[in-house]
Protein backbone atom coordinates (compact mmCIF):
# COMPACT_ATOMS: atom_id res chain seq x y z
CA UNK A 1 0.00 0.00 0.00
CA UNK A 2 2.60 2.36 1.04
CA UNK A 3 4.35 1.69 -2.62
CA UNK A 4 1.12 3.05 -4.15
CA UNK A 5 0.79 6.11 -2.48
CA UNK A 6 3.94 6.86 -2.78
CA UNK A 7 4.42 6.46 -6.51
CA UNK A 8 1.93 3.37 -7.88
CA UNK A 9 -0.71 5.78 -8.14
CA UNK A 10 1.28 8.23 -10.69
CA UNK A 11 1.76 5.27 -12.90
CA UNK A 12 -1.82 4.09 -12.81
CA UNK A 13 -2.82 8.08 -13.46
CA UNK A 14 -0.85 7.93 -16.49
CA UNK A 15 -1.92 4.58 -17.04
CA UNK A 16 -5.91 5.93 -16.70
CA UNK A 17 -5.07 9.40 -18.91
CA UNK A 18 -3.75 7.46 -21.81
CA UNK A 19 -6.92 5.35 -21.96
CA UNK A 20 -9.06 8.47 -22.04
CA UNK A 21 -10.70 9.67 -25.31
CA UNK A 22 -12.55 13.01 -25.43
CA UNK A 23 -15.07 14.25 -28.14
CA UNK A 24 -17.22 16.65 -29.41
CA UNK A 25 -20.33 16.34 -31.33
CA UNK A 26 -23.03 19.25 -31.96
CA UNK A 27 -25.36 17.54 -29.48
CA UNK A 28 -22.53 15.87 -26.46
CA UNK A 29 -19.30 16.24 -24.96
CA UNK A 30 -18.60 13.05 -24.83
CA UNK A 31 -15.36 11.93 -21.65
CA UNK A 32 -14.60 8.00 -22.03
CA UNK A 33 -12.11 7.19 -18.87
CA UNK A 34 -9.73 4.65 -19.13
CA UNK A 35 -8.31 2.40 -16.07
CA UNK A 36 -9.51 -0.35 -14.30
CA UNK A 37 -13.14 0.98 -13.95
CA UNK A 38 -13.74 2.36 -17.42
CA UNK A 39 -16.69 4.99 -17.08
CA UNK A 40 -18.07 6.98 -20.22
CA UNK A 41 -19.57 10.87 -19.12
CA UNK A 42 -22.04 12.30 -21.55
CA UNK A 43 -23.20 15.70 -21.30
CA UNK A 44 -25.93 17.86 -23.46
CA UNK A 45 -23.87 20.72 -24.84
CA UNK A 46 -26.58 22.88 -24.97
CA UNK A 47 -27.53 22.62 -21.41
CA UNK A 48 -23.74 23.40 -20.35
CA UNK A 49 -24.19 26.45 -17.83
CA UNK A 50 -20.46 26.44 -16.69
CA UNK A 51 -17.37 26.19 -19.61
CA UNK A 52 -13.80 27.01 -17.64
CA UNK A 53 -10.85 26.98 -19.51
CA UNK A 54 -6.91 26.75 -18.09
CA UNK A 55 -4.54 27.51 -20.73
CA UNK A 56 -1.00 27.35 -20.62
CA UNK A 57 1.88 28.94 -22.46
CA UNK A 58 2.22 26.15 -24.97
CA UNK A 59 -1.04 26.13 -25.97
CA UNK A 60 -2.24 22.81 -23.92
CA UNK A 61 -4.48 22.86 -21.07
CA UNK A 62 -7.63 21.87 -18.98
CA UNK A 63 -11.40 22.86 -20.30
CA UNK A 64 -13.88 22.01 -17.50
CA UNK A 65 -17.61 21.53 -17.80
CA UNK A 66 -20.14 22.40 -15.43
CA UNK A 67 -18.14 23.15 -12.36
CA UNK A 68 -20.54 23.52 -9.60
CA UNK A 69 -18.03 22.30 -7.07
CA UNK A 70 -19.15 23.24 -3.61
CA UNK A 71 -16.34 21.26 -1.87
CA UNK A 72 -14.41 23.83 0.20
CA UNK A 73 -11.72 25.80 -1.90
CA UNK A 74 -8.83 25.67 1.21
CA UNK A 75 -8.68 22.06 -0.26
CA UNK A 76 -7.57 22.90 -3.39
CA UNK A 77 -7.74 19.93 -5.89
CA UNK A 78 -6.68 17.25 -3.20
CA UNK A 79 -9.14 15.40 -1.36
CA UNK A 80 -8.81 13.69 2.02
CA UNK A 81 -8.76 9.81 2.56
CA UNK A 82 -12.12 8.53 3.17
CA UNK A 83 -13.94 11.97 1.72
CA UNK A 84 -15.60 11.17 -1.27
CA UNK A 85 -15.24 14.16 -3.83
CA UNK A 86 -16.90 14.66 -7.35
CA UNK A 87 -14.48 16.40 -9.58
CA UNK A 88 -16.43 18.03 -12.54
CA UNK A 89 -15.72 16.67 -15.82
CA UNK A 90 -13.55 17.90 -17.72
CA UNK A 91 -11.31 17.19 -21.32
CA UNK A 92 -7.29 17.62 -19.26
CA UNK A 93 -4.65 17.81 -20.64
CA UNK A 94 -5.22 18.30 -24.25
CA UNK A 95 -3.23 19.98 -26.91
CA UNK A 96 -4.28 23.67 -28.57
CA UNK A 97 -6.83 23.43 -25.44
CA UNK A 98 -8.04 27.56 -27.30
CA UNK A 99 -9.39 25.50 -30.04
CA UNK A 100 -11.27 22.76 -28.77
CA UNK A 101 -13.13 25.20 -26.09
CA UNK A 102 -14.13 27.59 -29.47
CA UNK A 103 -15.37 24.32 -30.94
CA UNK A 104 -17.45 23.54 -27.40
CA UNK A 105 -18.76 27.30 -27.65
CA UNK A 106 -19.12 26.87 -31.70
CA UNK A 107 -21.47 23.61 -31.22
CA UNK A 108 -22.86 25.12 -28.04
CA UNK A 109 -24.86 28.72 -29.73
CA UNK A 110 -25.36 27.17 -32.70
């Protein structure tokens, strides 16, 4: 166990983020996890109330969906053990992260 916390559960992060697929259709985000537990997220784009984007200087970044996280904000993005926490989905990690979230918006008016 203590080999996990310690630096199994990087591997099996990167492990999970490779398996992930995101898409974008002009009715669903679409956010297929990877891992041990696959899970598939669908959401209505047009009912999206919340779109948050975190770009970096390369151009990659995070866009998150819906983010109606009430969880206490002195906790940052860390949870504790036995605290179970929603995170809002979200496409991470992605290249040119400025034009997938136009594409969202794009799909989203129109």
């Amino acid at each position: 166990m203590g080999i996990y916390i310690t630096v199994g559960r990087f591997f099996y992060d990167s492990y999970k983020r490779g398996k992930t697929l995101y898409a974008v259709t002009d009715k669903r985000i679409i956010i297929k996890k990877g891992g041990i537990k696959g899970q598939t997220v669908t959401l209505n784009i047009k009912s999206l109330q919340d779109i948050s984007i975190n770009e970096k200087p390369d151009g990659s970044g995070t866009i998150t969906f819906n983010n109606n996280n009430s969880f206490p904000s002195f906790l940052g993005q860390s949870s504790w053990p036995g605290v179970k926490r929603t995170q809002a989905p979200a496409f991470e990690f992605i290249n040119d992260v400025r034009t997938v979230y136009n594409l969202v918006i794009k799909q989203q008016i129109s």
